[in-house]
C-alpha atoms as a PDB file:
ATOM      1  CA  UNK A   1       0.000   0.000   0.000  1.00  0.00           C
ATOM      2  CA  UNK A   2       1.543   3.368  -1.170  1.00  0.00           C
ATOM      3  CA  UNK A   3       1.181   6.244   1.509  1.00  0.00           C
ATOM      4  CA  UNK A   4       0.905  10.138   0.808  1.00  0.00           C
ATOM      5  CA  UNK A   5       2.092  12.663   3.473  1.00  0.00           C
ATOM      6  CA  UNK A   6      -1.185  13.157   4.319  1.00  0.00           C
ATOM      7  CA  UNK A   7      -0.940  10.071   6.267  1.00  0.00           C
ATOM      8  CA  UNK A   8       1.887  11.779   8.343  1.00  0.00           C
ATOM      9  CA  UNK A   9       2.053  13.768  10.801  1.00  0.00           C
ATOM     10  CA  UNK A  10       4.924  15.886  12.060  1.00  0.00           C
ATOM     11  CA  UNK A  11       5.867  17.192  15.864  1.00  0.00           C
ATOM     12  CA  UNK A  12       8.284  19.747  16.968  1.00  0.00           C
ATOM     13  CA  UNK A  13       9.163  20.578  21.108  1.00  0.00           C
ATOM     14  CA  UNK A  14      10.722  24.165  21.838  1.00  0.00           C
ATOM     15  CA  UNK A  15      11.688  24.751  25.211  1.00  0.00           C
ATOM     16  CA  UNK A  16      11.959  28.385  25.541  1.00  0.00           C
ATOM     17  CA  UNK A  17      13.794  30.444  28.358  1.00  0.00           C
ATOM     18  CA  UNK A  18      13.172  31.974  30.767  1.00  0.00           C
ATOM     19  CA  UNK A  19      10.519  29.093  32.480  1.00  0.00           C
ATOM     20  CA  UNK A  20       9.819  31.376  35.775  1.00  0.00           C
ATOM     21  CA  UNK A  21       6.853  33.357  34.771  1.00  0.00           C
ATOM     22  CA  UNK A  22       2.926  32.548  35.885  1.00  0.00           C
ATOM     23  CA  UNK A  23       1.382  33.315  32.483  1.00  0.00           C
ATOM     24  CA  UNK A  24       3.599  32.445  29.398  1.00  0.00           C
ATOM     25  CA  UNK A  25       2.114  32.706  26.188  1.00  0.00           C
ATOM     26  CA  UNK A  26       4.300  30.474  23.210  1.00  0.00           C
ATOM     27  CA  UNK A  27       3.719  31.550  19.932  1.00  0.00           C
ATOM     28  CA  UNK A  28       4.671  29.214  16.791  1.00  0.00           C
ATOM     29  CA  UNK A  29       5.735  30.646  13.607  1.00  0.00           C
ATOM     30  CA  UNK A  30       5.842  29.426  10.193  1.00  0.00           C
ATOM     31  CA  UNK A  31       8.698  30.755   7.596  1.00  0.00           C
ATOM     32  CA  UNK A  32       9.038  29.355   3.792  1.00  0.00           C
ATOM     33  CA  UNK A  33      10.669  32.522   1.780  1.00  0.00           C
ATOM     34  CA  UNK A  34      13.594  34.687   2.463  1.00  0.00           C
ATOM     35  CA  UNK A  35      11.345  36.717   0.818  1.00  0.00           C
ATOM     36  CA  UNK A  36       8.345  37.491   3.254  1.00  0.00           C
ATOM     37  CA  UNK A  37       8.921  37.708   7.672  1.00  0.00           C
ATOM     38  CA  UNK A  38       8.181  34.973   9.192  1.00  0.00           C
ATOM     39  CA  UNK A  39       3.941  33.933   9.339  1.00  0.00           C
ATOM     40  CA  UNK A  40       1.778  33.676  12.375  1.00  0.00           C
ATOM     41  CA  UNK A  41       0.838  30.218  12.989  1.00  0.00           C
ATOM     42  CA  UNK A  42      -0.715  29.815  16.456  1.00  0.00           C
ATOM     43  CA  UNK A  43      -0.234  31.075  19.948  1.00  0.00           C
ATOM     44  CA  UNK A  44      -1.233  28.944  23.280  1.00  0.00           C
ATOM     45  CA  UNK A  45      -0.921  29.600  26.867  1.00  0.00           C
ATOM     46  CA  UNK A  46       0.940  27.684  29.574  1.00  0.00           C
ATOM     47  CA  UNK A  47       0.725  26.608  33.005  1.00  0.00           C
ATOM     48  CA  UNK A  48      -2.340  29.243  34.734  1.00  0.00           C
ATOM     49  CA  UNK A  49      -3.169  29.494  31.144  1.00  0.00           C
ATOM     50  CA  UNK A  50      -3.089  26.837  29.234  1.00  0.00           C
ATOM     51  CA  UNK A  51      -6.948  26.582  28.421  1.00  0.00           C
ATOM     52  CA  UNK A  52      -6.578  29.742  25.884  1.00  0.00           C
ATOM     53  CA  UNK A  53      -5.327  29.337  22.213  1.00  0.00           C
ATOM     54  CA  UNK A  54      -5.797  30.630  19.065  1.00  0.00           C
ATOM     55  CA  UNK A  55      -5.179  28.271  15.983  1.00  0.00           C
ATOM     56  CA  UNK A  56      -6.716  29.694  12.997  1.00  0.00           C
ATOM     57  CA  UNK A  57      -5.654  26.238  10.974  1.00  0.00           C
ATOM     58  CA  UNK A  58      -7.093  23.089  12.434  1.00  0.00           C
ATOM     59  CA  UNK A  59      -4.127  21.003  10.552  1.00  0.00           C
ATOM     60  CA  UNK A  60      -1.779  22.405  13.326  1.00  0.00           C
ATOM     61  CA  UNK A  61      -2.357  21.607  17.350  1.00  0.00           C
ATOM     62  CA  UNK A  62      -0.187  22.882  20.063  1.00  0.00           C
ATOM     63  CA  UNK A  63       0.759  20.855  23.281  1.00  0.00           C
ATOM     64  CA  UNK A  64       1.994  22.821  26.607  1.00  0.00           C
ATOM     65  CA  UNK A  65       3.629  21.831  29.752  1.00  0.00           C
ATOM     66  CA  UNK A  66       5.280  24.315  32.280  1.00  0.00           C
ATOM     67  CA  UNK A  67       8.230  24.207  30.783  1.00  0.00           C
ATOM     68  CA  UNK A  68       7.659  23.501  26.602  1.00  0.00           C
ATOM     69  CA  UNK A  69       5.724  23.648  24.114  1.00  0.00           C
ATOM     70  CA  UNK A  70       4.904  21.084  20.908  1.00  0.00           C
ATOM     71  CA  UNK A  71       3.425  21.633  17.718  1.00  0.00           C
ATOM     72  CA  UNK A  72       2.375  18.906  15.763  1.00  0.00           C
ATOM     73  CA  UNK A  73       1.149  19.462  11.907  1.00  0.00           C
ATOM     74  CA  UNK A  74      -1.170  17.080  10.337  1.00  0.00           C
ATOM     75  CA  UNK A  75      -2.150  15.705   7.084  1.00  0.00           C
ATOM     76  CA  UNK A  76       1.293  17.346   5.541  1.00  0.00           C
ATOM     77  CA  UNK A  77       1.902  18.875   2.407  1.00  0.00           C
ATOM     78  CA  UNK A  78       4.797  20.407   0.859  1.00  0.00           C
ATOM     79  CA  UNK A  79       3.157  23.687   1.475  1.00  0.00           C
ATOM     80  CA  UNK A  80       4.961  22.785   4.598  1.00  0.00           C
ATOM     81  CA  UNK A  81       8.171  22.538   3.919  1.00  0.00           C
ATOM     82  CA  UNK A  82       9.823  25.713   6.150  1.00  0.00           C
ATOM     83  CA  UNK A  83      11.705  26.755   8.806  1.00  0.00           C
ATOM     84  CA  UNK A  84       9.313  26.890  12.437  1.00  0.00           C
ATOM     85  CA  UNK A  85       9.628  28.875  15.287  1.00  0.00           C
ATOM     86  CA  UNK A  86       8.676  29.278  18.926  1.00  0.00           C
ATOM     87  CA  UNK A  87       8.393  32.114  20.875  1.00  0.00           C
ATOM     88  CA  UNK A  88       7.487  33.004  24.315  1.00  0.00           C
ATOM     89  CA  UNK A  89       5.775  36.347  25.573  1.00  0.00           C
ATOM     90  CA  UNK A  90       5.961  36.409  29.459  1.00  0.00           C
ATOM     91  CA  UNK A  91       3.854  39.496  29.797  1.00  0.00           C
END
């Protein structure tokens, strides 16, 4: 049976600094061209805050701990071939 990458799924963990702060908010970032800035994938709150996201695309899902943060991108296309980022706003 041949598979296409939309049978795979793909998971990346960031563990951002500092990790002492009550409500962290980890943003991930999506960035194909040297051409554009980096785009706005999804942002997702930790520890006291961990109930409140915003993911605009359902393909992508963010998991949280205290400490890191994991995004996981399904049903892959090459549309996602790119560099990812995580960032952390401590407020």
């Amino acid at each position: 049976m041949r598979q296409s990458l939309a049978d795979f799924l793909c998971a990346w963990s960031c563990l951002p600094t500092p990790t002492d702060y009550s409500f962290p908010e980890l943003y991930w970032f999506k960035h194909d061209s040297d051409l554009q800035a980096p785009q706005f994938i999804l942002w997702k709150g930790a520890k006291s805050y961990s109930n409140n996201e915003l993911i605009p695309d359902k393909r992508y899902e963010s998991r949280t701990t205290d400490t890191s943060t994991e995004l996981i991108i399904r049903e892959l296309t090459l549309a996602d071939t790119a560099l990812y980022y995580c960032a952390v706003d401590t407020q």
